[in-house]
Protein backbone atom coordinates (compact mmCIF):
# COMPACT_ATOMS: atom_id res chain seq x y z
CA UNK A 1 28.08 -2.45 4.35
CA UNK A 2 27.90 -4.22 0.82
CA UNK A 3 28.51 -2.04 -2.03
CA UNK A 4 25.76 -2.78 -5.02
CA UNK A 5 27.39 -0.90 -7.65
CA UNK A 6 27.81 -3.64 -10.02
CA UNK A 7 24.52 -5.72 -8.73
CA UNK A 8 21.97 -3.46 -8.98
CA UNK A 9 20.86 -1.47 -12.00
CA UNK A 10 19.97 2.12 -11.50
CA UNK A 11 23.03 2.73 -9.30
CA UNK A 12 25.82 2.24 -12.22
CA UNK A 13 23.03 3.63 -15.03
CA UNK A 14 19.35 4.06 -15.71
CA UNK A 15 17.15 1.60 -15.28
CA UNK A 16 15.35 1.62 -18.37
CA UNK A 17 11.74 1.29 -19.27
CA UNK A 18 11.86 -2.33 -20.30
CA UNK A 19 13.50 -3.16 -17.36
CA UNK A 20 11.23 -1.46 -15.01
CA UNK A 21 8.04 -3.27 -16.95
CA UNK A 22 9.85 -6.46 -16.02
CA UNK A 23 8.96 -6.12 -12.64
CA UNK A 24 6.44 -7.81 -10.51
CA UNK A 25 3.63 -5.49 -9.72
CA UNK A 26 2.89 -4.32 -6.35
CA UNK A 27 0.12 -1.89 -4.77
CA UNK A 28 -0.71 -1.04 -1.12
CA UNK A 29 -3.33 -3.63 0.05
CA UNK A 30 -3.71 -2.67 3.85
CA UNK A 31 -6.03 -0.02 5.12
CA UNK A 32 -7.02 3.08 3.28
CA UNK A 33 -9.24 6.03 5.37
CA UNK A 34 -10.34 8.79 2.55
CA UNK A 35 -10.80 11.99 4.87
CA UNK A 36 -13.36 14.20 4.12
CA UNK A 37 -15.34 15.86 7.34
CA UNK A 38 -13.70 17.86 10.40
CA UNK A 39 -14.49 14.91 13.01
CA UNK A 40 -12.90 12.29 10.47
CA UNK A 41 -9.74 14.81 10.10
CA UNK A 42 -9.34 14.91 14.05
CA UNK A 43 -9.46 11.34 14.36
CA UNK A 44 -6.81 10.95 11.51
CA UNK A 45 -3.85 13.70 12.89
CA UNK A 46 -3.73 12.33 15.68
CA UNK A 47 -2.82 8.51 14.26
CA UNK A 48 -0.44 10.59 11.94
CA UNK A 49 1.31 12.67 14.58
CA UNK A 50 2.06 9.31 16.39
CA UNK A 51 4.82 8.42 13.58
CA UNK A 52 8.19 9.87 12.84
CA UNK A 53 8.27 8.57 8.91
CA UNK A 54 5.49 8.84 6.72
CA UNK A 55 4.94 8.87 2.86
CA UNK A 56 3.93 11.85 1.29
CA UNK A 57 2.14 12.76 -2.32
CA UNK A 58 -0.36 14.63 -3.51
CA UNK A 59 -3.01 14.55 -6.29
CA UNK A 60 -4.46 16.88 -9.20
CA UNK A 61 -6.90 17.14 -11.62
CA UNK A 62 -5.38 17.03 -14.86
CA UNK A 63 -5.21 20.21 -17.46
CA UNK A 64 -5.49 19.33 -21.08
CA UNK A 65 -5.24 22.94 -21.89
CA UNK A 66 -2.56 25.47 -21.45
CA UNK A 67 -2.50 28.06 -18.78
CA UNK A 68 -5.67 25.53 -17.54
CA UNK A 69 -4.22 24.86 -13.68
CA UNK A 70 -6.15 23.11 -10.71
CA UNK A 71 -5.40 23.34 -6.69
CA UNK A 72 -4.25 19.71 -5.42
CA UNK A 73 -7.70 17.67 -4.72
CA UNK A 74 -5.76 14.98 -2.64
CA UNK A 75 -3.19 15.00 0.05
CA UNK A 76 -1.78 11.00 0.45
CA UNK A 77 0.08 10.92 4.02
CA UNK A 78 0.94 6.75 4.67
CA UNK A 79 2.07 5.46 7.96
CA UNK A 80 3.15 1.59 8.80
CA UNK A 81 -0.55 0.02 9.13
CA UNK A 82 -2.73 2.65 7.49
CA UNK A 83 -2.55 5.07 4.46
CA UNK A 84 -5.35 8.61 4.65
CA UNK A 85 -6.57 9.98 2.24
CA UNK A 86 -7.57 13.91 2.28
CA UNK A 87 -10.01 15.75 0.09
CA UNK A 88 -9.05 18.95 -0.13
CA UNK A 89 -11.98 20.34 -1.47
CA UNK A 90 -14.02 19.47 1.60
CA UNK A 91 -11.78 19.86 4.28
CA UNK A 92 -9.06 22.71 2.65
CA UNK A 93 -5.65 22.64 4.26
CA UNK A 94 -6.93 22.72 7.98
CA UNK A 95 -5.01 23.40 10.56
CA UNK A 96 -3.97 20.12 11.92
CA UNK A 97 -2.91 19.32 8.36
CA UNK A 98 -0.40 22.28 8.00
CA UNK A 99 0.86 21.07 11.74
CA UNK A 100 1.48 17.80 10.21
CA UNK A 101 3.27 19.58 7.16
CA UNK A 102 5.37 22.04 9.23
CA UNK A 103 6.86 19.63 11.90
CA UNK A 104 10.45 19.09 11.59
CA UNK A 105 10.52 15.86 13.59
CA UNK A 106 7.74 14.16 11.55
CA UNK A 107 9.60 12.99 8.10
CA UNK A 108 7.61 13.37 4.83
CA UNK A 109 8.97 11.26 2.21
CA UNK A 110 8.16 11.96 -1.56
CA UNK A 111 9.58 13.00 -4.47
CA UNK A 112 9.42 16.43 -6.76
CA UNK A 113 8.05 18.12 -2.98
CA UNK A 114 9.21 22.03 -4.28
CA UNK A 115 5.97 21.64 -6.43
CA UNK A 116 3.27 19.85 -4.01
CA UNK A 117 4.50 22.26 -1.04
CA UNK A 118 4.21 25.28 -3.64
CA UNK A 119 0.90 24.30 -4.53
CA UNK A 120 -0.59 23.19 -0.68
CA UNK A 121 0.77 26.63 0.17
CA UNK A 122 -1.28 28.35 -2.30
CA UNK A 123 -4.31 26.55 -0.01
CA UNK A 124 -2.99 27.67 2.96
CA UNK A 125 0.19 29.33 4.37
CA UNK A 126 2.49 26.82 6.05
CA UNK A 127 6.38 26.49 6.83
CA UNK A 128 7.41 23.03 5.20
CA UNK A 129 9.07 21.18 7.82
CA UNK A 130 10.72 17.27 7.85
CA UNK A 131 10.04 16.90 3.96
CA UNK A 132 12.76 14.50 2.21
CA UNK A 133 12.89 14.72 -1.33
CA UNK A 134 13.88 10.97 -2.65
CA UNK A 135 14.44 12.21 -5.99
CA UNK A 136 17.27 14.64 -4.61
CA UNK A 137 18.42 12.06 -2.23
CA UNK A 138 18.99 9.68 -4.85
CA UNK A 139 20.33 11.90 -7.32
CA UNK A 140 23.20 12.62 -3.71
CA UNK A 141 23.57 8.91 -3.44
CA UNK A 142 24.66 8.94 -7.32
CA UNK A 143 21.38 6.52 -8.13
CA UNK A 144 20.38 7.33 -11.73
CA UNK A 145 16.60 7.13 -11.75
CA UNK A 146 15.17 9.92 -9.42
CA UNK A 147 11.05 9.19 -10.28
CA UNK A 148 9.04 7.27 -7.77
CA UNK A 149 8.55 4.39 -10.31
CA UNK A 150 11.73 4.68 -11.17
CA UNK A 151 13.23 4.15 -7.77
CA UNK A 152 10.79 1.44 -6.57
CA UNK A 153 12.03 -0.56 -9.13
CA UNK A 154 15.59 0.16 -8.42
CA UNK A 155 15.28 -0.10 -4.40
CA UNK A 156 12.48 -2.33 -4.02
CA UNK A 157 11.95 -4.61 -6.43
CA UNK A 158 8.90 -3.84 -8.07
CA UNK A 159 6.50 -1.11 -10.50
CA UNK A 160 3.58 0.52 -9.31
CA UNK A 161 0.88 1.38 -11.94
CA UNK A 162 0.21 4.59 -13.53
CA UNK A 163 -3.54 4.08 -15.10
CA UNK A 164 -5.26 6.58 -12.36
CA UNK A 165 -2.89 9.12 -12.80
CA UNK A 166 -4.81 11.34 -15.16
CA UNK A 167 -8.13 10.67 -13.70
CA UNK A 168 -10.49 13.48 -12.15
CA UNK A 169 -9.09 14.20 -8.65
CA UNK A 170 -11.47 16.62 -7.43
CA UNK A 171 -14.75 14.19 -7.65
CA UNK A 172 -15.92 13.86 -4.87
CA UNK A 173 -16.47 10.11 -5.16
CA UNK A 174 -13.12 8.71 -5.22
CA UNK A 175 -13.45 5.08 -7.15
CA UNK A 176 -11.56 2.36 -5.84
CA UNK A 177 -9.20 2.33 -8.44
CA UNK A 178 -7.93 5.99 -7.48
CA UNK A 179 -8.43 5.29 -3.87
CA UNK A 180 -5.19 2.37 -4.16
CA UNK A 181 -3.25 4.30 -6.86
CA UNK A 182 -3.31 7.19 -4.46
CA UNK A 183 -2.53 5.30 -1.38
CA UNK A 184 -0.07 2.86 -2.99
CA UNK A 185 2.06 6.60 -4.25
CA UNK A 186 2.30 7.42 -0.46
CA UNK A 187 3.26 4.38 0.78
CA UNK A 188 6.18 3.17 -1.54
CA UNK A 189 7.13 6.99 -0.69
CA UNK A 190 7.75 5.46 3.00
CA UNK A 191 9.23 2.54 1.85
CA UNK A 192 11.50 4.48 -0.24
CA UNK A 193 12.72 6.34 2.57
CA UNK A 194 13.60 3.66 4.72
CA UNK A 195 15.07 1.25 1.74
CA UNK A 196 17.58 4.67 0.69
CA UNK A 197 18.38 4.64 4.80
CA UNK A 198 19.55 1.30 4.38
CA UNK A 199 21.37 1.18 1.35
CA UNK A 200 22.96 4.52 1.63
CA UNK A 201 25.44 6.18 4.16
């Protein structure tokens, strides 16, 4: 295996701001299914349970005051072809979703997970199983940025945007610019995954 210590910013130091900006912007343009009803749920586990690697995030309204706190509105989960979507405040963490969460042979890939699973568990009891924090991973593979824009840029290549990231989560209406923010979050999470399973022992 080649070693990209010298190469490759972000494994020998930060990568810093500037150099992050610098690169090419990318977002998830394949298929995107925003869950919100029981029958569309059914239909949507069962494509999930199907694959052993998915990306993982989740979504929250944002608090401009303190002690203000919100449940998560969205839960991103991003296979190969297709990325869902799940409004929580329709659906709640349903059963097939925490059987998704708990299995130890399906992977969840994301980063700062103590905090999404503490918060989805607050929803709805479930035992976290197969969840890979990339931010602990890298931080184990001695790669100096540990933040999902961070590490795209080191390990992929390219930024993803942040301009949805304070918008209101829990409307019901999801606009399209939230809809591929959210989406592209869980699938660079995947890609993540298998780029650090490549580059690292």
């Amino acid at each position: 295996m080649t070693h990209h210590t010298q190469a490759r910013p972000g494994f020998d130091r930060r990568m810093t701001k500037e150099e992050i900006n610098a690169c090419p912007m990318r977002q998830w343009t394949g298929a995107v299914h925003v869950v919100r009803s029981k029958n569309e749920l059914a239909a949507a586990v069962e494509r999930l349970a199907s694959h052993t690697v998915l990306g993982f995030d989740t979504e929250t309204r944002p608090t401009f005051s303190v002690g203000e706190s919100y449940p998560p509105s969205l839960l991103q989960l991003a296979c190969e072809e297709e990325v869902f979507l799940f409004q929580l405040k329709p659906l709640g963490l349903a059963q097939p979703l925490r059987e998704i969460l708990a299995a130890p042979g399906i992977i969840k890939a994301g980063v700062s997970l103590n905090d999404d699973i503490r918060a989805l568990n607050k929803l709805s009891s479930f035992h976290a199983g197969g969840f890979v924090d990339l931010g602990q991973r890298a931080k184990a593979a001695d790669i100096k940025n540990h933040g999902l824009r961070g590490l795209a840029a080191v390990l992929l290549g390219f930024r993803i945007a942040k301009g949805a990231q304070t918008s209101n989560w829990a409307n019901d209406q999801l606009t399209p610019q939230q809809i591929r923010y959210a989406a592209t979050d869980a699938w660079v999470g995947r890609e993540l995954y298998l780029a650090m399973a490549r580059e690292t022992p």
